[in-house]
PDB file of N, CA and C in Angstrom:
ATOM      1  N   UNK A   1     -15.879 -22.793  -7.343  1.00  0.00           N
ATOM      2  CA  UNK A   1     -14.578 -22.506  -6.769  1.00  0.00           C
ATOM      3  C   UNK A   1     -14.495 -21.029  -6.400  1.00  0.00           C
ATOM      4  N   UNK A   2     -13.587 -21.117  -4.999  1.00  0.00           N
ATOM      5  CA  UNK A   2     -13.880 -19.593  -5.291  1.00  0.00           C
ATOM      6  C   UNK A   2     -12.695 -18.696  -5.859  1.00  0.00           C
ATOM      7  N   UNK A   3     -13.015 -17.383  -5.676  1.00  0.00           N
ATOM      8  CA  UNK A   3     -12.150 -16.479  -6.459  1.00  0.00           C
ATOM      9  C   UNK A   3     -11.039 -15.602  -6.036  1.00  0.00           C
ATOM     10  N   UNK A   4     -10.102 -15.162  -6.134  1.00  0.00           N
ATOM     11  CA  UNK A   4      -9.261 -14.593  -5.871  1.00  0.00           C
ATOM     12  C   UNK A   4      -9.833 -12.843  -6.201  1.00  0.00           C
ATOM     13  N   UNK A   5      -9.714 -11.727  -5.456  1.00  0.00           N
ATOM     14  CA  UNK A   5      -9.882 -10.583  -5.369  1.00  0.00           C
ATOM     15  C   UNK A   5      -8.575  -9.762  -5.382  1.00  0.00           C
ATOM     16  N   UNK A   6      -8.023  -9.261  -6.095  1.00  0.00           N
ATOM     17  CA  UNK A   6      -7.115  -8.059  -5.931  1.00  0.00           C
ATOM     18  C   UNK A   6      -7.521  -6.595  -6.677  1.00  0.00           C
ATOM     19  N   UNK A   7      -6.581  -5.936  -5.891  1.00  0.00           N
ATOM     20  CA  UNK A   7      -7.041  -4.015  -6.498  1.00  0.00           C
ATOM     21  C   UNK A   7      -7.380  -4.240  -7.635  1.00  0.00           C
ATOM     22  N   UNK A   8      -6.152  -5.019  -8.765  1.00  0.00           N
ATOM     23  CA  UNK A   8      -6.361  -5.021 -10.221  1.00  0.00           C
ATOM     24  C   UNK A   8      -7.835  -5.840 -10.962  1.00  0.00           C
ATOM     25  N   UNK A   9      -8.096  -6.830 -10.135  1.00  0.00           N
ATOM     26  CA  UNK A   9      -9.732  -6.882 -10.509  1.00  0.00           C
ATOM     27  C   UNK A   9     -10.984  -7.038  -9.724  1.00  0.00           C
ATOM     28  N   UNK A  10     -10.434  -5.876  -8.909  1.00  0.00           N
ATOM     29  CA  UNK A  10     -11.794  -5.551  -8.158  1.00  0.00           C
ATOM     30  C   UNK A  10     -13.091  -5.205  -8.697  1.00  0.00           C
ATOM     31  N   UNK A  11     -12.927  -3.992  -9.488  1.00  0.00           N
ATOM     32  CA  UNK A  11     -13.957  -3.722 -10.326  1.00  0.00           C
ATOM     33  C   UNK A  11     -14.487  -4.540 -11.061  1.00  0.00           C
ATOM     34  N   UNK A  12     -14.000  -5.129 -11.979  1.00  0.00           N
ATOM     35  CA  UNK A  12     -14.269  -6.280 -13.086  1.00  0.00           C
ATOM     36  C   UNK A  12     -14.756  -6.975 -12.609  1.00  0.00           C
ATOM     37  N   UNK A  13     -14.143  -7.867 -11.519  1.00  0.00           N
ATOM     38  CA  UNK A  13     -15.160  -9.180 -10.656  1.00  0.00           C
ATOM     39  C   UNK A  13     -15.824  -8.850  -9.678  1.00  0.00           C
ATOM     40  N   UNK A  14     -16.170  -7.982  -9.282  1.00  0.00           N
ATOM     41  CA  UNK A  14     -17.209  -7.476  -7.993  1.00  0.00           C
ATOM     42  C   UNK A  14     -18.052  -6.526  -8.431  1.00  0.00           C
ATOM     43  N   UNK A  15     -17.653  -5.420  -8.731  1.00  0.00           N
ATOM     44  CA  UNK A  15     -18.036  -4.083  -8.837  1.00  0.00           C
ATOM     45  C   UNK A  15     -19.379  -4.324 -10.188  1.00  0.00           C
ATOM     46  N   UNK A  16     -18.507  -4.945 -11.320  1.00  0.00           N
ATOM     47  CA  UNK A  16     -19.441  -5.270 -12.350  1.00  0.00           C
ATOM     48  C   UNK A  16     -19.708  -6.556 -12.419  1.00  0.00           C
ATOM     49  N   UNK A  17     -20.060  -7.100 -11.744  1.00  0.00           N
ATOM     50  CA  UNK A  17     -20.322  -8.597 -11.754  1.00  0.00           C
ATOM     51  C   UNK A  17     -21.862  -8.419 -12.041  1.00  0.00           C
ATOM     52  N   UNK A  18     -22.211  -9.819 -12.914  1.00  0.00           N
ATOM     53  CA  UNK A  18     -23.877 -10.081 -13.109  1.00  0.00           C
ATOM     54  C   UNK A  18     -24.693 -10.389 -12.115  1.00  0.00           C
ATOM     55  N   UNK A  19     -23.815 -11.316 -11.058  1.00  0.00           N
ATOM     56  CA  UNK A  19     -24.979 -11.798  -9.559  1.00  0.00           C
ATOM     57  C   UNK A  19     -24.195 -11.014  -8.588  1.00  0.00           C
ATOM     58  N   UNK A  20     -24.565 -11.459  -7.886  1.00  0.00           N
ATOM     59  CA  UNK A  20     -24.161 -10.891  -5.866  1.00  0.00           C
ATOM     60  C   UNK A  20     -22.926 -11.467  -5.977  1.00  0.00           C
ATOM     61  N   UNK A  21     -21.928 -11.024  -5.086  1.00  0.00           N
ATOM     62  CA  UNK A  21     -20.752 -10.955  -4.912  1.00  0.00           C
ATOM     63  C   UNK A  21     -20.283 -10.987  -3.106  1.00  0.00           C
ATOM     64  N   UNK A  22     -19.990 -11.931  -2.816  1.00  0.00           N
ATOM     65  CA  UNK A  22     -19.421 -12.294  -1.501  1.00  0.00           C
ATOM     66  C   UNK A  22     -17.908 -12.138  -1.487  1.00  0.00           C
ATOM     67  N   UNK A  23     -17.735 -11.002  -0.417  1.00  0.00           N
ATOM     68  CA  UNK A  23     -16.029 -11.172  -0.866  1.00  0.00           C
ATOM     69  C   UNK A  23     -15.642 -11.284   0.728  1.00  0.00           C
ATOM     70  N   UNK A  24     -14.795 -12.109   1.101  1.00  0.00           N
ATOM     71  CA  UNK A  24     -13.731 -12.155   2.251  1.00  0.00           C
ATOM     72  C   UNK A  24     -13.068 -11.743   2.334  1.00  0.00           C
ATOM     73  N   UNK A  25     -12.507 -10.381   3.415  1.00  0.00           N
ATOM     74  CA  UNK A  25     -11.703  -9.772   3.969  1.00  0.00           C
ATOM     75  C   UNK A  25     -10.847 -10.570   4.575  1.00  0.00           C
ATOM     76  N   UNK A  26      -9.355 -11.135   4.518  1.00  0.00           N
ATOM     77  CA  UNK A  26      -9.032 -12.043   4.989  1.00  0.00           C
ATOM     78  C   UNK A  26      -7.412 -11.478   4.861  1.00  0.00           C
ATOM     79  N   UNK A  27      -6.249 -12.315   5.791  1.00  0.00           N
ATOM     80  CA  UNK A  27      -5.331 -11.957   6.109  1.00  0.00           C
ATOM     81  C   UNK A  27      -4.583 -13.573   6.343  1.00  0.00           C
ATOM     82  N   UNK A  28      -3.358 -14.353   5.965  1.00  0.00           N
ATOM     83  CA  UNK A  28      -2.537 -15.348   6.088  1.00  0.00           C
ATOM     84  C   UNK A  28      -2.275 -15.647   7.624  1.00  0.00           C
ATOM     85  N   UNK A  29      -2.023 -14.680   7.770  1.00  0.00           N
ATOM     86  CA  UNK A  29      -2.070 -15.085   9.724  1.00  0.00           C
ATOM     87  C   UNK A  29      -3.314 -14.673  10.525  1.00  0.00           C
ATOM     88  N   UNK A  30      -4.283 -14.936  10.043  1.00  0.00           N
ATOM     89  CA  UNK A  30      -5.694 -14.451  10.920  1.00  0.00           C
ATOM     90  C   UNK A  30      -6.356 -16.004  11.264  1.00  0.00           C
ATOM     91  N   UNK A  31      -5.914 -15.923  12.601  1.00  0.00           N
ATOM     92  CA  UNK A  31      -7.002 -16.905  12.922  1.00  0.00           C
ATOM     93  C   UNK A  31      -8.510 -17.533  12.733  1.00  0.00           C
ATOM     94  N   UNK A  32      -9.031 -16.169  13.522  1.00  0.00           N
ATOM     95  CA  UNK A  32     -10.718 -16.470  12.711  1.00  0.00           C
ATOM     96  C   UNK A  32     -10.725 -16.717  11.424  1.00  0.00           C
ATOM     97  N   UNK A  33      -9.790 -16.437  10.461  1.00  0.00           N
ATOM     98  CA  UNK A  33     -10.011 -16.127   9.047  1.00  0.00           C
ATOM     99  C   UNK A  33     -10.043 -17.933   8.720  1.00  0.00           C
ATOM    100  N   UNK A  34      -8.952 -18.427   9.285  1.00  0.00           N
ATOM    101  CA  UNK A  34      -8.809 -19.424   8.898  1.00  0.00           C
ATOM    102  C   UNK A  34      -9.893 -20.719   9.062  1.00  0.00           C
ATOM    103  N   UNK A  35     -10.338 -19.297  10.314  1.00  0.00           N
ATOM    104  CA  UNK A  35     -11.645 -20.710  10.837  1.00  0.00           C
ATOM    105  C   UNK A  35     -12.818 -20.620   9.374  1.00  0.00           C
ATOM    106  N   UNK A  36     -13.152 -18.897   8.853  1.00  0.00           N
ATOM    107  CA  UNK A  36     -14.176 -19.330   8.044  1.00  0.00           C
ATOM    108  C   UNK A  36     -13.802 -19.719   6.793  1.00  0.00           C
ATOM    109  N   UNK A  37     -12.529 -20.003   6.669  1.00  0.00           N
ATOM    110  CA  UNK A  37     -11.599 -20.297   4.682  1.00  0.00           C
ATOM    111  C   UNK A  37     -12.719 -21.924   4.472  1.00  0.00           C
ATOM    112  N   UNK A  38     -13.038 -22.756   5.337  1.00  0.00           N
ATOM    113  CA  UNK A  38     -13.426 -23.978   4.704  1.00  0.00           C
ATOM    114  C   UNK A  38     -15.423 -23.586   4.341  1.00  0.00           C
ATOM    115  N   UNK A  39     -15.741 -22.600   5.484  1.00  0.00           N
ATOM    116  CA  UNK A  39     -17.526 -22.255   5.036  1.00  0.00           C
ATOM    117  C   UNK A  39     -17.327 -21.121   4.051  1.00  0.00           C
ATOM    118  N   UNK A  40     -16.125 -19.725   3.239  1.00  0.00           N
ATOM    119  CA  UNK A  40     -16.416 -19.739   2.642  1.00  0.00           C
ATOM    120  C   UNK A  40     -16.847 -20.416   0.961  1.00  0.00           C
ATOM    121  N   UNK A  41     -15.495 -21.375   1.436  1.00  0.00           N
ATOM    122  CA  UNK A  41     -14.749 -22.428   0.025  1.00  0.00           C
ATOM    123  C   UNK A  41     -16.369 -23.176  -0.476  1.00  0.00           C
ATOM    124  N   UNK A  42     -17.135 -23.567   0.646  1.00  0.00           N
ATOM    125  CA  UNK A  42     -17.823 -24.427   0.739  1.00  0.00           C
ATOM    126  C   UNK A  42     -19.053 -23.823   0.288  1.00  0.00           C
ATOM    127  N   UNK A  43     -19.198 -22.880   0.714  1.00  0.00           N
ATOM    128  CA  UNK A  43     -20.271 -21.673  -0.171  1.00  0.00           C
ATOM    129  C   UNK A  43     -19.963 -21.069  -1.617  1.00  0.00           C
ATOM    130  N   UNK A  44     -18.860 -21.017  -1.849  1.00  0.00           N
ATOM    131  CA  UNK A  44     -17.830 -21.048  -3.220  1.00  0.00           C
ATOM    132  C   UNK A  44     -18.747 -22.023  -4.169  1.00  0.00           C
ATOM    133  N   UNK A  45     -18.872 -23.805  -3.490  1.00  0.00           N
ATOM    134  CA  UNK A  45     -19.349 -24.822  -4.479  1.00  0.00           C
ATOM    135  C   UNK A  45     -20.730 -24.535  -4.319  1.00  0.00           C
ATOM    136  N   UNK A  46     -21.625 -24.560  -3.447  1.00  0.00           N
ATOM    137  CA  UNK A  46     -22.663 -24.773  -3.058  1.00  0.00           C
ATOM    138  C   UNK A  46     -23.933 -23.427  -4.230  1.00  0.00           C
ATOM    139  N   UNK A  47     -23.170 -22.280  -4.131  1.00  0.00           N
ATOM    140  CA  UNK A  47     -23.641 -21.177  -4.466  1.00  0.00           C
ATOM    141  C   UNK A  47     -22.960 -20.787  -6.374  1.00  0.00           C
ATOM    142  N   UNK A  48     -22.645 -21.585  -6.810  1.00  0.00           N
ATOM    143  CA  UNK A  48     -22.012 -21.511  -7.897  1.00  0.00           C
ATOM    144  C   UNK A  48     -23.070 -21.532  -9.182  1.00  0.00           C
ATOM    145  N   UNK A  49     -23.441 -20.121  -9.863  1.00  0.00           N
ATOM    146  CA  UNK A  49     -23.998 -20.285 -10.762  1.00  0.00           C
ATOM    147  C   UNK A  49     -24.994 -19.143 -10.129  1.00  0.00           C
ATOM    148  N   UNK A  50     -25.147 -18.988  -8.750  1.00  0.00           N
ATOM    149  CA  UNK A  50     -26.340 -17.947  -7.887  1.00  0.00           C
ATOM    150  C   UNK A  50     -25.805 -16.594  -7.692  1.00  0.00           C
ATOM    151  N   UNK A  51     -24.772 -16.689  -7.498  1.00  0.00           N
ATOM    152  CA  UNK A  51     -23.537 -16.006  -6.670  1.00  0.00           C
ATOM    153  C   UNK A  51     -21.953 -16.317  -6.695  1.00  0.00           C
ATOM    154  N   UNK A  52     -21.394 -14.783  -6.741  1.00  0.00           N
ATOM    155  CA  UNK A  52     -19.632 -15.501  -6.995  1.00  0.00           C
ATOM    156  C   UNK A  52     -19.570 -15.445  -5.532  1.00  0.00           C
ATOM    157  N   UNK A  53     -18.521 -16.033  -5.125  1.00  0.00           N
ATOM    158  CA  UNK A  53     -17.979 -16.442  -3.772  1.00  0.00           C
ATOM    159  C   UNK A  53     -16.027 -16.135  -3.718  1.00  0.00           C
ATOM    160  N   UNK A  54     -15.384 -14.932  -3.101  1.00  0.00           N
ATOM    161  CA  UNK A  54     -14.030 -14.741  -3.155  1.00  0.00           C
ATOM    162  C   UNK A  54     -13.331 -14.493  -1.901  1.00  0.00           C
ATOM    163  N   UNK A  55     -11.819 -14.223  -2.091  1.00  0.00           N
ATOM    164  CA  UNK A  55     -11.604 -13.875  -0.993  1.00  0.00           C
ATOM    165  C   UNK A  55     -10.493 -12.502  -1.312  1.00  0.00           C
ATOM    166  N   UNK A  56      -9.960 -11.457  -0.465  1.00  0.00           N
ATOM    167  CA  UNK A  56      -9.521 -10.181  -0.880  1.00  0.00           C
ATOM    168  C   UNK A  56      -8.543 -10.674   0.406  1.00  0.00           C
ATOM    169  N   UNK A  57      -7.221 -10.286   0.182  1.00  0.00           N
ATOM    170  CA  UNK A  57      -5.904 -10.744   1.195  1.00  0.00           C
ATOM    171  C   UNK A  57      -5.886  -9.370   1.709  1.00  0.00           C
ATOM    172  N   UNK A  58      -6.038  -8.796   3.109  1.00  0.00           N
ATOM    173  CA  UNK A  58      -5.882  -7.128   2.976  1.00  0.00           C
ATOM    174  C   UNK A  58      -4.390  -6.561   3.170  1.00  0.00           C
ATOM    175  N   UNK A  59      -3.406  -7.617   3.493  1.00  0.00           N
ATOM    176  CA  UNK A  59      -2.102  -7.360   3.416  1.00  0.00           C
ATOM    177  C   UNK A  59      -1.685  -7.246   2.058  1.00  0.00           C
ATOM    178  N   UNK A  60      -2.466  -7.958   0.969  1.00  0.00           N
ATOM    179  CA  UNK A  60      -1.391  -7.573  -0.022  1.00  0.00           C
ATOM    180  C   UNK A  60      -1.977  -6.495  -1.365  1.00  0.00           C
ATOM    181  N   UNK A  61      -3.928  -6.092  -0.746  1.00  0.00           N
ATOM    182  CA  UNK A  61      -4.292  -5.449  -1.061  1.00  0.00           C
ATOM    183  C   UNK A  61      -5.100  -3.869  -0.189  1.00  0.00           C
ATOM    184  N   UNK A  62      -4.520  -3.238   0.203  1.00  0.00           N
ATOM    185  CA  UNK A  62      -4.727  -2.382   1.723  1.00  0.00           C
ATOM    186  C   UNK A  62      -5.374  -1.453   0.927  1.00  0.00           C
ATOM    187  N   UNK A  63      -5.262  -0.851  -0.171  1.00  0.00           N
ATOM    188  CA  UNK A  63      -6.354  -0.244  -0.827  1.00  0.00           C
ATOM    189  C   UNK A  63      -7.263   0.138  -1.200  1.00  0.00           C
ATOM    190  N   UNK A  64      -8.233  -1.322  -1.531  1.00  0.00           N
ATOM    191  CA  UNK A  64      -9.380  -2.064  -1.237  1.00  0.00           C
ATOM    192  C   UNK A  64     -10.296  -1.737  -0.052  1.00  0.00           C
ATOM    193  N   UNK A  65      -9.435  -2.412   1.206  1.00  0.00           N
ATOM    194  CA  UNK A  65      -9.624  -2.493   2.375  1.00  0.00           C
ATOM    195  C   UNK A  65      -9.682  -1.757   3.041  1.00  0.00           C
ATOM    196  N   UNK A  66      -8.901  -0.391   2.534  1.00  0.00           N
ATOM    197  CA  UNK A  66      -9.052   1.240   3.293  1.00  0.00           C
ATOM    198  C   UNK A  66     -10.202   1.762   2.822  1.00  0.00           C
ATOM    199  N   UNK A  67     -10.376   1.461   1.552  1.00  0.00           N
ATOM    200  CA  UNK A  67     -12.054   2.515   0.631  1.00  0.00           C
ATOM    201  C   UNK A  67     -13.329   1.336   1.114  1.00  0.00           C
ATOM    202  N   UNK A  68     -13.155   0.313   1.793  1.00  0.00           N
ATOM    203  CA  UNK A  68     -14.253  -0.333   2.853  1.00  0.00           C
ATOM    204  C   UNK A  68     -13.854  -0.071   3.747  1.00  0.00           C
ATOM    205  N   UNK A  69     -13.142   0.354   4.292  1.00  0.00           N
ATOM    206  CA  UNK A  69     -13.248   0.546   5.864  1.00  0.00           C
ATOM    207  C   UNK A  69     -13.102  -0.928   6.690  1.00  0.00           C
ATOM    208  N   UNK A  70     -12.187  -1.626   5.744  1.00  0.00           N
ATOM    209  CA  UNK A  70     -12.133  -2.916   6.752  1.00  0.00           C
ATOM    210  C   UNK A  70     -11.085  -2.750   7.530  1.00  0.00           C
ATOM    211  N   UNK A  71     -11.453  -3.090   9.174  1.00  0.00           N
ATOM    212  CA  UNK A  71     -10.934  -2.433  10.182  1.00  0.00           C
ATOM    213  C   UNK A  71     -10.057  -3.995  10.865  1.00  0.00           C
ATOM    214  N   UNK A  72     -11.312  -4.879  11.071  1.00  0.00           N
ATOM    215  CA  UNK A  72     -10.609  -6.076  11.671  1.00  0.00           C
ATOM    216  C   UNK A  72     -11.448  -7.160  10.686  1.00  0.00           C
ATOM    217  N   UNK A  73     -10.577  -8.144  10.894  1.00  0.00           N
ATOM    218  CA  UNK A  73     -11.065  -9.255   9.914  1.00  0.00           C
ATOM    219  C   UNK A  73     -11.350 -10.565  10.458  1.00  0.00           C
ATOM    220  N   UNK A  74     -12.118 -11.601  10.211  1.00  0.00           N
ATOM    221  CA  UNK A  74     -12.533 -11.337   8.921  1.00  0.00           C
ATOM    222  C   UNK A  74     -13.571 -10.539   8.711  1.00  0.00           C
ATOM    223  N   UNK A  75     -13.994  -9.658   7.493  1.00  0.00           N
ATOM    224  CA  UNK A  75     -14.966  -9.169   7.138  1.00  0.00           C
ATOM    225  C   UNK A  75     -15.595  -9.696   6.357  1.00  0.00           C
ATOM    226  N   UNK A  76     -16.975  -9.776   6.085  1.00  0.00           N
ATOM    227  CA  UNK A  76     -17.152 -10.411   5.086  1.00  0.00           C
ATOM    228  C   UNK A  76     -18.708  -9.368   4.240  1.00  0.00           C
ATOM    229  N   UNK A  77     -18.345  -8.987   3.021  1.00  0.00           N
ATOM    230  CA  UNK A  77     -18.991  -8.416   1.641  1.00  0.00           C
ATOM    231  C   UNK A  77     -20.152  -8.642   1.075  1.00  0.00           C
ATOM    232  N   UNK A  78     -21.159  -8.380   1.357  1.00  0.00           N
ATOM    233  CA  UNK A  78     -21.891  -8.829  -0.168  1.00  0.00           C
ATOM    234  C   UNK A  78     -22.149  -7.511  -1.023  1.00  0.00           C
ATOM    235  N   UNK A  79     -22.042  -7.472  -2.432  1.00  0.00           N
ATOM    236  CA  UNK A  79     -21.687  -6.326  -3.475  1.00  0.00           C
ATOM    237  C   UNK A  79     -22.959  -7.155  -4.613  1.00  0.00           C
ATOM    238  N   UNK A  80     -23.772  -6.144  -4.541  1.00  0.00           N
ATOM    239  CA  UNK A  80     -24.936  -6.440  -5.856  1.00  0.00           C
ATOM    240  C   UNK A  80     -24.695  -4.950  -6.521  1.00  0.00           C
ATOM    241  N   UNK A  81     -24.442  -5.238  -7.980  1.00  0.00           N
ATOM    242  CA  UNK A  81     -24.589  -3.772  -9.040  1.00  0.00           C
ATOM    243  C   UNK A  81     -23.778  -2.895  -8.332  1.00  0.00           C
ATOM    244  N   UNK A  82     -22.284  -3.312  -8.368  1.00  0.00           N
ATOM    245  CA  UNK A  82     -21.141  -2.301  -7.685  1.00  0.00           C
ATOM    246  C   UNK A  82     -21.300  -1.676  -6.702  1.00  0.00           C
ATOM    247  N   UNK A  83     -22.298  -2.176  -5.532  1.00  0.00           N
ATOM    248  CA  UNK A  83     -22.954  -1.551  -4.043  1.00  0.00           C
ATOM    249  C   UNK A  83     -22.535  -2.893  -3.394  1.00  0.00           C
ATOM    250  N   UNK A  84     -22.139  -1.967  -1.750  1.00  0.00           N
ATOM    251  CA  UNK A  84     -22.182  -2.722  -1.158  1.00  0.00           C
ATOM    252  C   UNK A  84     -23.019  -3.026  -0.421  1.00  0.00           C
ATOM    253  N   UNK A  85     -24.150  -4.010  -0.151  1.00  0.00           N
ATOM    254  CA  UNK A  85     -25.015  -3.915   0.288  1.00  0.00           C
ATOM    255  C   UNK A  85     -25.690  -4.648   1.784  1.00  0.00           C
ATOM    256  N   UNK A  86     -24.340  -5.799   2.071  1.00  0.00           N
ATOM    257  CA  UNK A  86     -24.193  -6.389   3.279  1.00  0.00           C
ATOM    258  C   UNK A  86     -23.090  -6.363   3.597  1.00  0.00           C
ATOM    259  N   UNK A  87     -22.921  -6.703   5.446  1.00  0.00           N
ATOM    260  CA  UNK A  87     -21.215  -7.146   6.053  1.00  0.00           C
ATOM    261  C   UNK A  87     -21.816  -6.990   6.910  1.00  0.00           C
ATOM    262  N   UNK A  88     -20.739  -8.369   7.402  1.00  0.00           N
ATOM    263  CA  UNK A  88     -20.649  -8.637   8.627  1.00  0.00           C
ATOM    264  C   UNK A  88     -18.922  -8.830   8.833  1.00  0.00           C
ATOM    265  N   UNK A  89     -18.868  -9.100  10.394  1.00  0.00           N
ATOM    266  CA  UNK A  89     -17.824  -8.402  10.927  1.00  0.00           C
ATOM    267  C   UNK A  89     -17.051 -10.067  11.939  1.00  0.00           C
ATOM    268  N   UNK A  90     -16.132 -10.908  11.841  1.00  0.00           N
ATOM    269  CA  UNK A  90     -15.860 -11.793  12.736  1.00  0.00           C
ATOM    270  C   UNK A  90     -16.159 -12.810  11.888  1.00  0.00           C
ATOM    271  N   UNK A  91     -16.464 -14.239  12.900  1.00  0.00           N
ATOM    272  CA  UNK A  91     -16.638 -15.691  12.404  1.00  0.00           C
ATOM    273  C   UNK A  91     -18.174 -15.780  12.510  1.00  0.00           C
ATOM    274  N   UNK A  92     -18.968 -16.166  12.148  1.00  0.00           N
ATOM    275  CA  UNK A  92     -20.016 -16.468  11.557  1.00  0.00           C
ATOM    276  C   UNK A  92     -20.374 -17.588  11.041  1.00  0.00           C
ATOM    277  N   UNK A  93     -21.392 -18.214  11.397  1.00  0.00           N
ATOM    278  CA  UNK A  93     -22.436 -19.725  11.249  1.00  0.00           C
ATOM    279  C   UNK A  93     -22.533 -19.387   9.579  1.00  0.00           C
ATOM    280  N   UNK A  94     -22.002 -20.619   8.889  1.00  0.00           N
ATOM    281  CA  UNK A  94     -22.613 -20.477   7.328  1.00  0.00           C
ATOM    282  C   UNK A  94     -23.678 -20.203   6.996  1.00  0.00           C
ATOM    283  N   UNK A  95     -24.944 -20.769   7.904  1.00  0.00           N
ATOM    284  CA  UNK A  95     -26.338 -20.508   7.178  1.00  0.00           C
ATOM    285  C   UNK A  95     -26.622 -18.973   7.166  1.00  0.00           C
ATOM    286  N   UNK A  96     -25.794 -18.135   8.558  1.00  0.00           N
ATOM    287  CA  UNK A  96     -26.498 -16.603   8.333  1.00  0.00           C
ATOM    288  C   UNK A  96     -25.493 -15.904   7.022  1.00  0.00           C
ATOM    289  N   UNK A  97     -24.547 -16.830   6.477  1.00  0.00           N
ATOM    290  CA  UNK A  97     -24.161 -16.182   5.182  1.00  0.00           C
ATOM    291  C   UNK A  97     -24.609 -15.886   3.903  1.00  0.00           C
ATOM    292  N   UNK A  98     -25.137 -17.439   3.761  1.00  0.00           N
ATOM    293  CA  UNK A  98     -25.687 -17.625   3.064  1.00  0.00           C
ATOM    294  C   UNK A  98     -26.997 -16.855   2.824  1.00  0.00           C
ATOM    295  N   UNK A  99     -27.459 -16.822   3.947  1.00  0.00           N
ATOM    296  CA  UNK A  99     -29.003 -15.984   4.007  1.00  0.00           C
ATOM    297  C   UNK A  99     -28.553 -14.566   3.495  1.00  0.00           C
ATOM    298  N   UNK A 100     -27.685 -14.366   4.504  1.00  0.00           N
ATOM    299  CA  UNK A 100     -27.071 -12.944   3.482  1.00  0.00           C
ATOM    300  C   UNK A 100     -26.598 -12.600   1.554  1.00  0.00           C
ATOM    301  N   UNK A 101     -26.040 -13.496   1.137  1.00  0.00           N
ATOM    302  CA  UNK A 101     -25.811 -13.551  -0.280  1.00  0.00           C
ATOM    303  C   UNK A 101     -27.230 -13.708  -1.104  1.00  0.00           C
ATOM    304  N   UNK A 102     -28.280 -14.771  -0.223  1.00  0.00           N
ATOM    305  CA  UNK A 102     -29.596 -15.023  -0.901  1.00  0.00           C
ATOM    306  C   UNK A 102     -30.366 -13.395  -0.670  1.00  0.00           C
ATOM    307  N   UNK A 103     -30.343 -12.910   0.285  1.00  0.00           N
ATOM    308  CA  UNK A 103     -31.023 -11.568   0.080  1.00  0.00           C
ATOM    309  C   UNK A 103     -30.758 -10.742  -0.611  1.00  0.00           C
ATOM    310  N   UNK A 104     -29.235 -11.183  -1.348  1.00  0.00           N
ATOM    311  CA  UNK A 104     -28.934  -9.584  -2.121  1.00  0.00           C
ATOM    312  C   UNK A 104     -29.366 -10.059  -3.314  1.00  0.00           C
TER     313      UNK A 104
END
């Protein structure tokens, strides 16, 4: 399942997390966003136990989203050992996500 991201446990669930960390830059009225909510959910089950899988709202966390530099959304994270170490930028084919979370 996946996870919910806010300021208050950013660190805790990303930053210090044991595996790779996929986080979604995402927004309630974002179209694209909505297009990738079912491939990340779905990478959420698929990747469970490899990798956490979340999503970060940047309206109700702009904080976050200012110290990444997320500009337009969706964005999407991968965070190994409190680094960020992938992103990509828009809607995106699941498999090049996945390939992304498997490399980190």
């Amino acid at each position: 399942m996946e996870k919910k991201f806010t300021t208050a446990n950013f660190e805790a669930e990303v930053l210090k997390a044991d595996k790779p960390v996929l986080v979604d830059f995402y927004a309630d009225w974002c179209g694209p966003c909505k297009m990738m909510a079912p491939v990340v959910e779905s990478l959420a089950a698929e990747l469970d136990g490899v990798a956490y899988v979340g999503k970060l709202n940047v309206d109700e966390n702009e904080e976050i989203a200012m110290k990444y530099s997320v500009m337009t959304i969706p964005t999407l994270m991968v965070f190994k050992n409190g680094t960020m170490v992938n992103k990509v930028i828009g809607v995106q084919p699941k498999e090049a996500i996945e390939k992304m979370i498997r490399e980190a």
